[in-house]
C-alpha atoms as a PDB file:
ATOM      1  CA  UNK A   1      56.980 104.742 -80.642  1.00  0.00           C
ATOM      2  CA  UNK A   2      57.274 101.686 -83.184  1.00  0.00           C
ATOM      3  CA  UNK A   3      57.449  99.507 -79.994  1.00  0.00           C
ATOM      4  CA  UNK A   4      54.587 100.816 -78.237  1.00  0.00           C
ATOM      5  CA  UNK A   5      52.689 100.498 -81.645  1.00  0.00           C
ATOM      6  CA  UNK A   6      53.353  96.861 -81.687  1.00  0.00           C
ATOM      7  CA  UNK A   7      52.614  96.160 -78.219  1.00  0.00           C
ATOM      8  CA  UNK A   8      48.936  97.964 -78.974  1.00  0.00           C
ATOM      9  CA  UNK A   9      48.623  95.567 -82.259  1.00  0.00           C
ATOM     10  CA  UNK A  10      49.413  92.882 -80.353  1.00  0.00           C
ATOM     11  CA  UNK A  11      47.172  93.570 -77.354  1.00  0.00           C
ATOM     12  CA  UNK A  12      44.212  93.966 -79.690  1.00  0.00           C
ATOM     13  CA  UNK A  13      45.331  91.082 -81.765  1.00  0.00           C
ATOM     14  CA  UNK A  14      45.083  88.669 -78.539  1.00  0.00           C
ATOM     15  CA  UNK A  15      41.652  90.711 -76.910  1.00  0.00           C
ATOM     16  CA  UNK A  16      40.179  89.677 -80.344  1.00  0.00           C
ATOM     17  CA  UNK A  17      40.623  86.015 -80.294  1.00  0.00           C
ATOM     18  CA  UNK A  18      39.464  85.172 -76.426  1.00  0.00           C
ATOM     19  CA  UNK A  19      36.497  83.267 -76.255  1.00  0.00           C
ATOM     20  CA  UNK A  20      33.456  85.022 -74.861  1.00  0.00           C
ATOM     21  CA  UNK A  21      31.876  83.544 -71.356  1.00  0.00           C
ATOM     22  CA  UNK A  22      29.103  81.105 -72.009  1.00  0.00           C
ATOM     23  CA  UNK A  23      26.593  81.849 -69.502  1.00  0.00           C
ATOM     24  CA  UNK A  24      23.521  79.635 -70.340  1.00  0.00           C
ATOM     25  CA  UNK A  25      19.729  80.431 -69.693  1.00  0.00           C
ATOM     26  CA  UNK A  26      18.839  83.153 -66.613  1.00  0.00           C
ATOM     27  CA  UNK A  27      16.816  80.004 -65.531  1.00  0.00           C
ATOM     28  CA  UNK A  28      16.374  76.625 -64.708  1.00  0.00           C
ATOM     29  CA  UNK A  29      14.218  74.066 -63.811  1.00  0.00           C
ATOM     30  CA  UNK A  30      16.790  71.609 -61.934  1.00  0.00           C
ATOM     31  CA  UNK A  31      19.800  73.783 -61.540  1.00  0.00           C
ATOM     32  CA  UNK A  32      20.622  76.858 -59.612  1.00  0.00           C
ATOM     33  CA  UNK A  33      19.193  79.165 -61.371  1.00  0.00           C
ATOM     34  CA  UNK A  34      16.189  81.562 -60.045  1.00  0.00           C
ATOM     35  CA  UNK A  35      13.152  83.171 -62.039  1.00  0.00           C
ATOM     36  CA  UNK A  36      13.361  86.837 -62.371  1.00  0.00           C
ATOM     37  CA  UNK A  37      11.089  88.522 -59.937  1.00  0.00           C
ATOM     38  CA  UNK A  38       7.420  88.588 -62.014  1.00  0.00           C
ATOM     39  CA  UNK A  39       8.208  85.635 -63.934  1.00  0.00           C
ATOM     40  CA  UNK A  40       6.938  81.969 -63.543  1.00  0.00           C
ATOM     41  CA  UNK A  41       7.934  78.790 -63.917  1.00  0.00           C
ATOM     42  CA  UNK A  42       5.479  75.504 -64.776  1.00  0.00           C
ATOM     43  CA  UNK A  43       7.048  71.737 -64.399  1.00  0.00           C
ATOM     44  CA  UNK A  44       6.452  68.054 -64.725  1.00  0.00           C
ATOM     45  CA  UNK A  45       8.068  65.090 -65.054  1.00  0.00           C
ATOM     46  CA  UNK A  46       6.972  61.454 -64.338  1.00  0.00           C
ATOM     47  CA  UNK A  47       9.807  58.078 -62.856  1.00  0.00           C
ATOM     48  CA  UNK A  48      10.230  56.559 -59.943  1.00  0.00           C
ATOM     49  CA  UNK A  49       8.600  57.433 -57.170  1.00  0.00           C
ATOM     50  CA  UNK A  50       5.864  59.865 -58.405  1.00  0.00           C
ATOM     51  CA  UNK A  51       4.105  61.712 -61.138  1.00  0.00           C
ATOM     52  CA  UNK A  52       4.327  65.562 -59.899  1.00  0.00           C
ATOM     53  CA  UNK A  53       3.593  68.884 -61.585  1.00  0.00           C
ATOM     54  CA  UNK A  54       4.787  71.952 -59.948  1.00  0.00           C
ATOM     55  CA  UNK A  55       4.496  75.889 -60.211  1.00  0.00           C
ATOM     56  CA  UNK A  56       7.157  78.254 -59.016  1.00  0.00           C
ATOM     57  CA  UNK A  57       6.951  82.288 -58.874  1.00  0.00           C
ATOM     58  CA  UNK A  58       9.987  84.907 -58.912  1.00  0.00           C
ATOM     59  CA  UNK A  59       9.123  87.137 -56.001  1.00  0.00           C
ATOM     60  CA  UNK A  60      12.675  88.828 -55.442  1.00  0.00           C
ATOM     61  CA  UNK A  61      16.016  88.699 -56.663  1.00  0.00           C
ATOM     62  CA  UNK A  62      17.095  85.309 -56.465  1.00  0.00           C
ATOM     63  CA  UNK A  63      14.261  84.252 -54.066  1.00  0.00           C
ATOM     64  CA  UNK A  64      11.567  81.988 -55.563  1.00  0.00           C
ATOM     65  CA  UNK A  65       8.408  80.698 -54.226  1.00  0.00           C
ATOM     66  CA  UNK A  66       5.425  77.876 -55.549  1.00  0.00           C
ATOM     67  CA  UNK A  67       3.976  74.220 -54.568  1.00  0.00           C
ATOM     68  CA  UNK A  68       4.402  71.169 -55.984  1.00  0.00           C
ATOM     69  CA  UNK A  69       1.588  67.876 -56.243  1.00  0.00           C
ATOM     70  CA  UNK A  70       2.044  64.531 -57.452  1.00  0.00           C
ATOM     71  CA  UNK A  71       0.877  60.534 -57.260  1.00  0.00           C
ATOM     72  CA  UNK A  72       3.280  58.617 -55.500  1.00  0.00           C
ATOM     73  CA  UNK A  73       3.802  54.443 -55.727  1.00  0.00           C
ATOM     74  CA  UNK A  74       6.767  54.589 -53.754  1.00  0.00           C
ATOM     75  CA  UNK A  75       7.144  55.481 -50.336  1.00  0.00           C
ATOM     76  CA  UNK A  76       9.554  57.966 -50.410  1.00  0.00           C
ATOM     77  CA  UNK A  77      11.849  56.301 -53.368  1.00  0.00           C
ATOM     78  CA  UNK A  78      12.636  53.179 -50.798  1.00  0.00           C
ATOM     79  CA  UNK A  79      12.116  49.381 -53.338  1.00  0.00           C
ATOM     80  CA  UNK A  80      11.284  47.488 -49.873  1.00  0.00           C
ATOM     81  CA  UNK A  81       8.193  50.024 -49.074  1.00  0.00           C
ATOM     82  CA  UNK A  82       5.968  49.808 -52.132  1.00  0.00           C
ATOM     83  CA  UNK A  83       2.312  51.991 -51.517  1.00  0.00           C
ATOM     84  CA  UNK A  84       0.534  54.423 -53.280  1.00  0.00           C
ATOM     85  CA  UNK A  85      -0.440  57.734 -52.358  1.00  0.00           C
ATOM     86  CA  UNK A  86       0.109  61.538 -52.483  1.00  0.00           C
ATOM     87  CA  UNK A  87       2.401  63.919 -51.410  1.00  0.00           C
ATOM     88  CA  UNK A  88       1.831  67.797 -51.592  1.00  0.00           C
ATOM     89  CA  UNK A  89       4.875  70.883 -50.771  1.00  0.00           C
ATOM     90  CA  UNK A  90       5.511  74.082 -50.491  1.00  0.00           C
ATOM     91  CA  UNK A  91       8.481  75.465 -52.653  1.00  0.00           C
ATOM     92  CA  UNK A  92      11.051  77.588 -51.631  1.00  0.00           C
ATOM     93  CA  UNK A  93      14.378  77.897 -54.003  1.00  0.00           C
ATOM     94  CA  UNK A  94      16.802  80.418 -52.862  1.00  0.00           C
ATOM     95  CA  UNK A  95      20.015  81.247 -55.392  1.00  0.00           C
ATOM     96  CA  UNK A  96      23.295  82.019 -53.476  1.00  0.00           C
ATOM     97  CA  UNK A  97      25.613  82.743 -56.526  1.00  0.00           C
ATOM     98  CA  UNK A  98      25.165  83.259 -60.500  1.00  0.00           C
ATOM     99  CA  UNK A  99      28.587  83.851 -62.454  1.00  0.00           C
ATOM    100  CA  UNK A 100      26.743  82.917 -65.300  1.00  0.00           C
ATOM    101  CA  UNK A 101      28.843  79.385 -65.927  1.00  0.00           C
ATOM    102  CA  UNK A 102      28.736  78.494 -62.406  1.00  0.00           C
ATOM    103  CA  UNK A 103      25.520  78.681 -60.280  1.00  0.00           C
ATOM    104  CA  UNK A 104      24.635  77.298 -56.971  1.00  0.00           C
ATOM    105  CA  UNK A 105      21.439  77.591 -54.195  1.00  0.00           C
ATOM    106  CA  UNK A 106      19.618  75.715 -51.914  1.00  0.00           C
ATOM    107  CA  UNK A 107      15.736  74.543 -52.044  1.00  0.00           C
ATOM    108  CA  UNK A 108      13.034  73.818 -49.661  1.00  0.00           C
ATOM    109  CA  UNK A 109      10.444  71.705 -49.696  1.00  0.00           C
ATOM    110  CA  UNK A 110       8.043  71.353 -46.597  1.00  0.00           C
ATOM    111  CA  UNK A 111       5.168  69.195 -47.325  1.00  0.00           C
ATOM    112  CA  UNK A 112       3.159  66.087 -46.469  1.00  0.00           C
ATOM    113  CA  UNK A 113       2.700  62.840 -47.656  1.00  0.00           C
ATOM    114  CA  UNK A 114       0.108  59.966 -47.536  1.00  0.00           C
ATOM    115  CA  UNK A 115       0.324  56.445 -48.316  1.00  0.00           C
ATOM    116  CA  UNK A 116      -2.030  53.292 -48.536  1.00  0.00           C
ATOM    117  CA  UNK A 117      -0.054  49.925 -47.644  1.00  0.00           C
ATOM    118  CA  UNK A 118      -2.269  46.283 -47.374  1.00  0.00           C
ATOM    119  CA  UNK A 119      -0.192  45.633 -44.149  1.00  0.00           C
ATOM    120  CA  UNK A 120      -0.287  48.920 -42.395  1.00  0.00           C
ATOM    121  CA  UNK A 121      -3.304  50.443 -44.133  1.00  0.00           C
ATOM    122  CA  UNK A 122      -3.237  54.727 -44.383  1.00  0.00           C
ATOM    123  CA  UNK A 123      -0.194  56.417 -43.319  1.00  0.00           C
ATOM    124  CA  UNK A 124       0.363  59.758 -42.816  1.00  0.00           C
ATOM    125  CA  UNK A 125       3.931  61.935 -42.379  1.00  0.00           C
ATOM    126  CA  UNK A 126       5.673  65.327 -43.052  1.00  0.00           C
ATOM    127  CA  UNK A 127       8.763  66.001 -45.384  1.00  0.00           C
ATOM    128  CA  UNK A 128      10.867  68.780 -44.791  1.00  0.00           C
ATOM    129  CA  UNK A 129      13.301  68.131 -47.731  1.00  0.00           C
ATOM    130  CA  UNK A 130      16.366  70.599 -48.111  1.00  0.00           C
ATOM    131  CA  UNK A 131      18.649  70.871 -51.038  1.00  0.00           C
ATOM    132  CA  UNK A 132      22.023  71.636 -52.705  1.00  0.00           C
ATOM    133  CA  UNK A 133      21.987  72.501 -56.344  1.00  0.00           C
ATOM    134  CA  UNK A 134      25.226  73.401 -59.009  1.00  0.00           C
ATOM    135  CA  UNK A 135      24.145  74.580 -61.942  1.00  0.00           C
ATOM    136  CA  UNK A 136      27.381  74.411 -65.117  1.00  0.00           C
ATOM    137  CA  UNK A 137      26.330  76.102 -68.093  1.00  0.00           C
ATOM    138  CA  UNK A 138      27.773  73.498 -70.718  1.00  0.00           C
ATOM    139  CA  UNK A 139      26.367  75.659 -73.543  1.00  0.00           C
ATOM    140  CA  UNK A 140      23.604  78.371 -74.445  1.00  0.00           C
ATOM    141  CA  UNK A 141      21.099  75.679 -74.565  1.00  0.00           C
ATOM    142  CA  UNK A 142      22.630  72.714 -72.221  1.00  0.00           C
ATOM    143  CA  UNK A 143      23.401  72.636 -68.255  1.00  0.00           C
ATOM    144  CA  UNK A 144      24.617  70.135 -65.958  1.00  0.00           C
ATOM    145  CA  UNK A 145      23.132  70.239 -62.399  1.00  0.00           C
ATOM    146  CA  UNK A 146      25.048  68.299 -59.575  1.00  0.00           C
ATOM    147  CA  UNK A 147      22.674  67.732 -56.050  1.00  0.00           C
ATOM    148  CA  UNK A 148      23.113  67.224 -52.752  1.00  0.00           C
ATOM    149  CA  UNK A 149      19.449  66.503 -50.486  1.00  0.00           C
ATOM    150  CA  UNK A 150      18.413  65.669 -47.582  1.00  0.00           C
ATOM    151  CA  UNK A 151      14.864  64.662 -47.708  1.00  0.00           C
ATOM    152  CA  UNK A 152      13.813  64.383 -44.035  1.00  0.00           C
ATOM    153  CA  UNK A 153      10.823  63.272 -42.689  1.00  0.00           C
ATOM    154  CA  UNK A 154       8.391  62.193 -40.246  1.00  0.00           C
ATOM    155  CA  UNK A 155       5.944  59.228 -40.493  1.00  0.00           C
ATOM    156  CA  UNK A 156       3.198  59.222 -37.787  1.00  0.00           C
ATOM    157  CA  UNK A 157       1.426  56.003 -36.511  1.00  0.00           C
ATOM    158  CA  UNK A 158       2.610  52.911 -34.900  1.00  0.00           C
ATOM    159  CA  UNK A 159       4.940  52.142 -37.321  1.00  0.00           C
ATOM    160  CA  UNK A 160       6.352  55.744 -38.043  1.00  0.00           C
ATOM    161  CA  UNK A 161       9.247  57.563 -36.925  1.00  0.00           C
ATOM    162  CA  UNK A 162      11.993  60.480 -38.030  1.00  0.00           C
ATOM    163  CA  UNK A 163      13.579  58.812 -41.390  1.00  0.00           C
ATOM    164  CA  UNK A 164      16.909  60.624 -42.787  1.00  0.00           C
ATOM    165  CA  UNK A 165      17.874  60.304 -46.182  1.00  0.00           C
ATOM    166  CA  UNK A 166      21.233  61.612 -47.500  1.00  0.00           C
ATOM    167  CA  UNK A 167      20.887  61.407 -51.334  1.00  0.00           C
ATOM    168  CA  UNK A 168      23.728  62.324 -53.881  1.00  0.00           C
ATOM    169  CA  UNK A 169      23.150  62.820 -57.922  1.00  0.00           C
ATOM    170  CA  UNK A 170      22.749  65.180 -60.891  1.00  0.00           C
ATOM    171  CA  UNK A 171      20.951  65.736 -64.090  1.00  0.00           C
ATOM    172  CA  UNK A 172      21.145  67.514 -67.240  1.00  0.00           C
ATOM    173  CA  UNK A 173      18.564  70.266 -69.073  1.00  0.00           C
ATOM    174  CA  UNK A 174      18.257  70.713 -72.646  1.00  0.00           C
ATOM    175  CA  UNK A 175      16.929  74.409 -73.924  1.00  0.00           C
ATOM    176  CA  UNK A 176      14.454  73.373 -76.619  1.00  0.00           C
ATOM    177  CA  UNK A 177      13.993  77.379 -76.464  1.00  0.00           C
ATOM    178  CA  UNK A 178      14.532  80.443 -73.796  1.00  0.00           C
ATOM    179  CA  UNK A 179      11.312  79.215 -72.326  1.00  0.00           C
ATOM    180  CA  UNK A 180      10.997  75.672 -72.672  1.00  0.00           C
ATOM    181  CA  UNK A 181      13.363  73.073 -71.641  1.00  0.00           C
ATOM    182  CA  UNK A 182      13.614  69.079 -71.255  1.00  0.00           C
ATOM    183  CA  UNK A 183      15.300  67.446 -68.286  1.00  0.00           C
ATOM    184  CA  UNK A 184      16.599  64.549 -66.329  1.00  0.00           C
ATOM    185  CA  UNK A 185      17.103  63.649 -63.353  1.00  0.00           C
ATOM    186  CA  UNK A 186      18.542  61.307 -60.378  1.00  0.00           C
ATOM    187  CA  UNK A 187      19.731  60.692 -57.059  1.00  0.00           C
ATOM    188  CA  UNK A 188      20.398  57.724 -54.889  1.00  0.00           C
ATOM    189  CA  UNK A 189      21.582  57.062 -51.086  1.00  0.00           C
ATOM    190  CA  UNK A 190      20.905  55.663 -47.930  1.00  0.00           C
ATOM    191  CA  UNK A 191      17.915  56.934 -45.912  1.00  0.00           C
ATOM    192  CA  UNK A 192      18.477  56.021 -42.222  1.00  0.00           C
ATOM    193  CA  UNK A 193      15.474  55.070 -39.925  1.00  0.00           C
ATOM    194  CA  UNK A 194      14.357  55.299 -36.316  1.00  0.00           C
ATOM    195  CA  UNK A 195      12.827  52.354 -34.328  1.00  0.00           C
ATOM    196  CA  UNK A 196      15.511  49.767 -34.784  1.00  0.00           C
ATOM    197  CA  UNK A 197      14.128  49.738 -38.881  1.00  0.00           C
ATOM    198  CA  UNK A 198      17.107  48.795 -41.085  1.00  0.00           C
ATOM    199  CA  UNK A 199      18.450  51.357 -43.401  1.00  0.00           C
ATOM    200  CA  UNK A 200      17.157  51.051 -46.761  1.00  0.00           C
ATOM    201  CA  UNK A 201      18.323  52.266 -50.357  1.00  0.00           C
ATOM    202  CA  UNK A 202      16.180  55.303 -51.857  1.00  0.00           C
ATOM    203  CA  UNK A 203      16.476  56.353 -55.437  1.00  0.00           C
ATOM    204  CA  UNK A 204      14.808  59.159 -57.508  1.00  0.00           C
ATOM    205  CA  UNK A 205      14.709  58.872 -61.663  1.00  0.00           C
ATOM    206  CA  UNK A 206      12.619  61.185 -63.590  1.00  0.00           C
ATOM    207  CA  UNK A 207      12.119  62.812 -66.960  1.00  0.00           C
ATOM    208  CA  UNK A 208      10.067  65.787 -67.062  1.00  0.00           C
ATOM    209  CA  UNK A 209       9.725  69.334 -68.513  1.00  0.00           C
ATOM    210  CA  UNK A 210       9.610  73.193 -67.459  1.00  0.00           C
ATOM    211  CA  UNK A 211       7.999  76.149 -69.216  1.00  0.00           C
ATOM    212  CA  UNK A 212       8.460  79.635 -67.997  1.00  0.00           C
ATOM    213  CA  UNK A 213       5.828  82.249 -68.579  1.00  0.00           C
END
């Protein structure tokens, strides 16, 4: 009896001192995370190659929809191909696991894009962008996000053709509060062109914000 006494102490003695899970926020703005179905999500951020502002929508569990706009001065993050312009997408951010700690999904981003060049005047193209974001829960208010895109797409025109970037990076995401957080971002690679074009070196940096509402 004394023995099994102890043993109980001791059990309770250890269950007491284990460190609870750290989960995080149920959200997030770079990571893996999804909005709740019936909640929304507002973001913007401004770097290199755009200013954008997007809006996303919880419409199931772990499924999120919304659109994104922004000004662009950088064809699609490549230094050699400077032009300004706009790009519009649909959003589409799916989450495939949530321990709480550990998160990971995939995004979506069909769009199009326009830029103005002196040489080759107005041209025109679709993205079809996919994504792969983990989401660590550092703390209750900071998370680590590690990416993996591939921005594709599709310039029309003489000069277009089917471009293929294969971009690697991360970012973190400060919780100012449950609803408001501060974030940045980036991701470099090579994107690799049709037509006999060269590959060239693309690169995203941004700061921005989201608010969820």
């Amino acid at each position: 009896m004394l023995v099994l006494l102890a043993g109980a102490a001791q059990a309770q003695s250890v269950s007491t001192t284990v460190e609870p899970t750290q989960s995080g926020q149920s959200w997030s703005v770079i990571g893996a995370k999804t909005l709740a179905p019936g909640a929304n999500s507002f973001e913007a951020y401004a770097g290199y190659p755009s200013i954008s502002a997007g809006y996303l929508r919880g419409v199931a569990p772990g499924i999120n929809l919304g659109a994104r706009v922004g000004f662009v001065y950088g064809v699609e993050g490549m230094f050699r191909e400077a032009g300004p312009g706009f790009k519009a997408q649909g959003l589409v951010k799916f989450r495939l696991l949530d321990s709480g700690m550990v998160s990971m999904g995939v995004v979506v981003e069909p769009g199009v894009l326009f830029h103005s060049s002196f040489l080759q005047g107005g041209r025109w193209g679709l993205t079809l962008p996919v994504g792969f974001r983990l989401g660590i829960a550092a703390s209750s208010a900071l998370q680590v996000a590690i990416t993996v895109d591939v921005p594709m797409w599709v310039e029309f025109g003489t000069f277009g053709g089917f471009n293929l970037p294969i971009l690697t990076g991360g970012g973190v995401e400060y919780f100012i509060s449950s609803d408001f957080a501060a974030f940045a971002r980036a991701r470099i690679g090579p994107t690799i062109r049709t037509l006999g074009r060269p590959t060239e070196v693309t690169f995203e940096g941004v700061i921005g914000v989201g608010y969820r509402f």
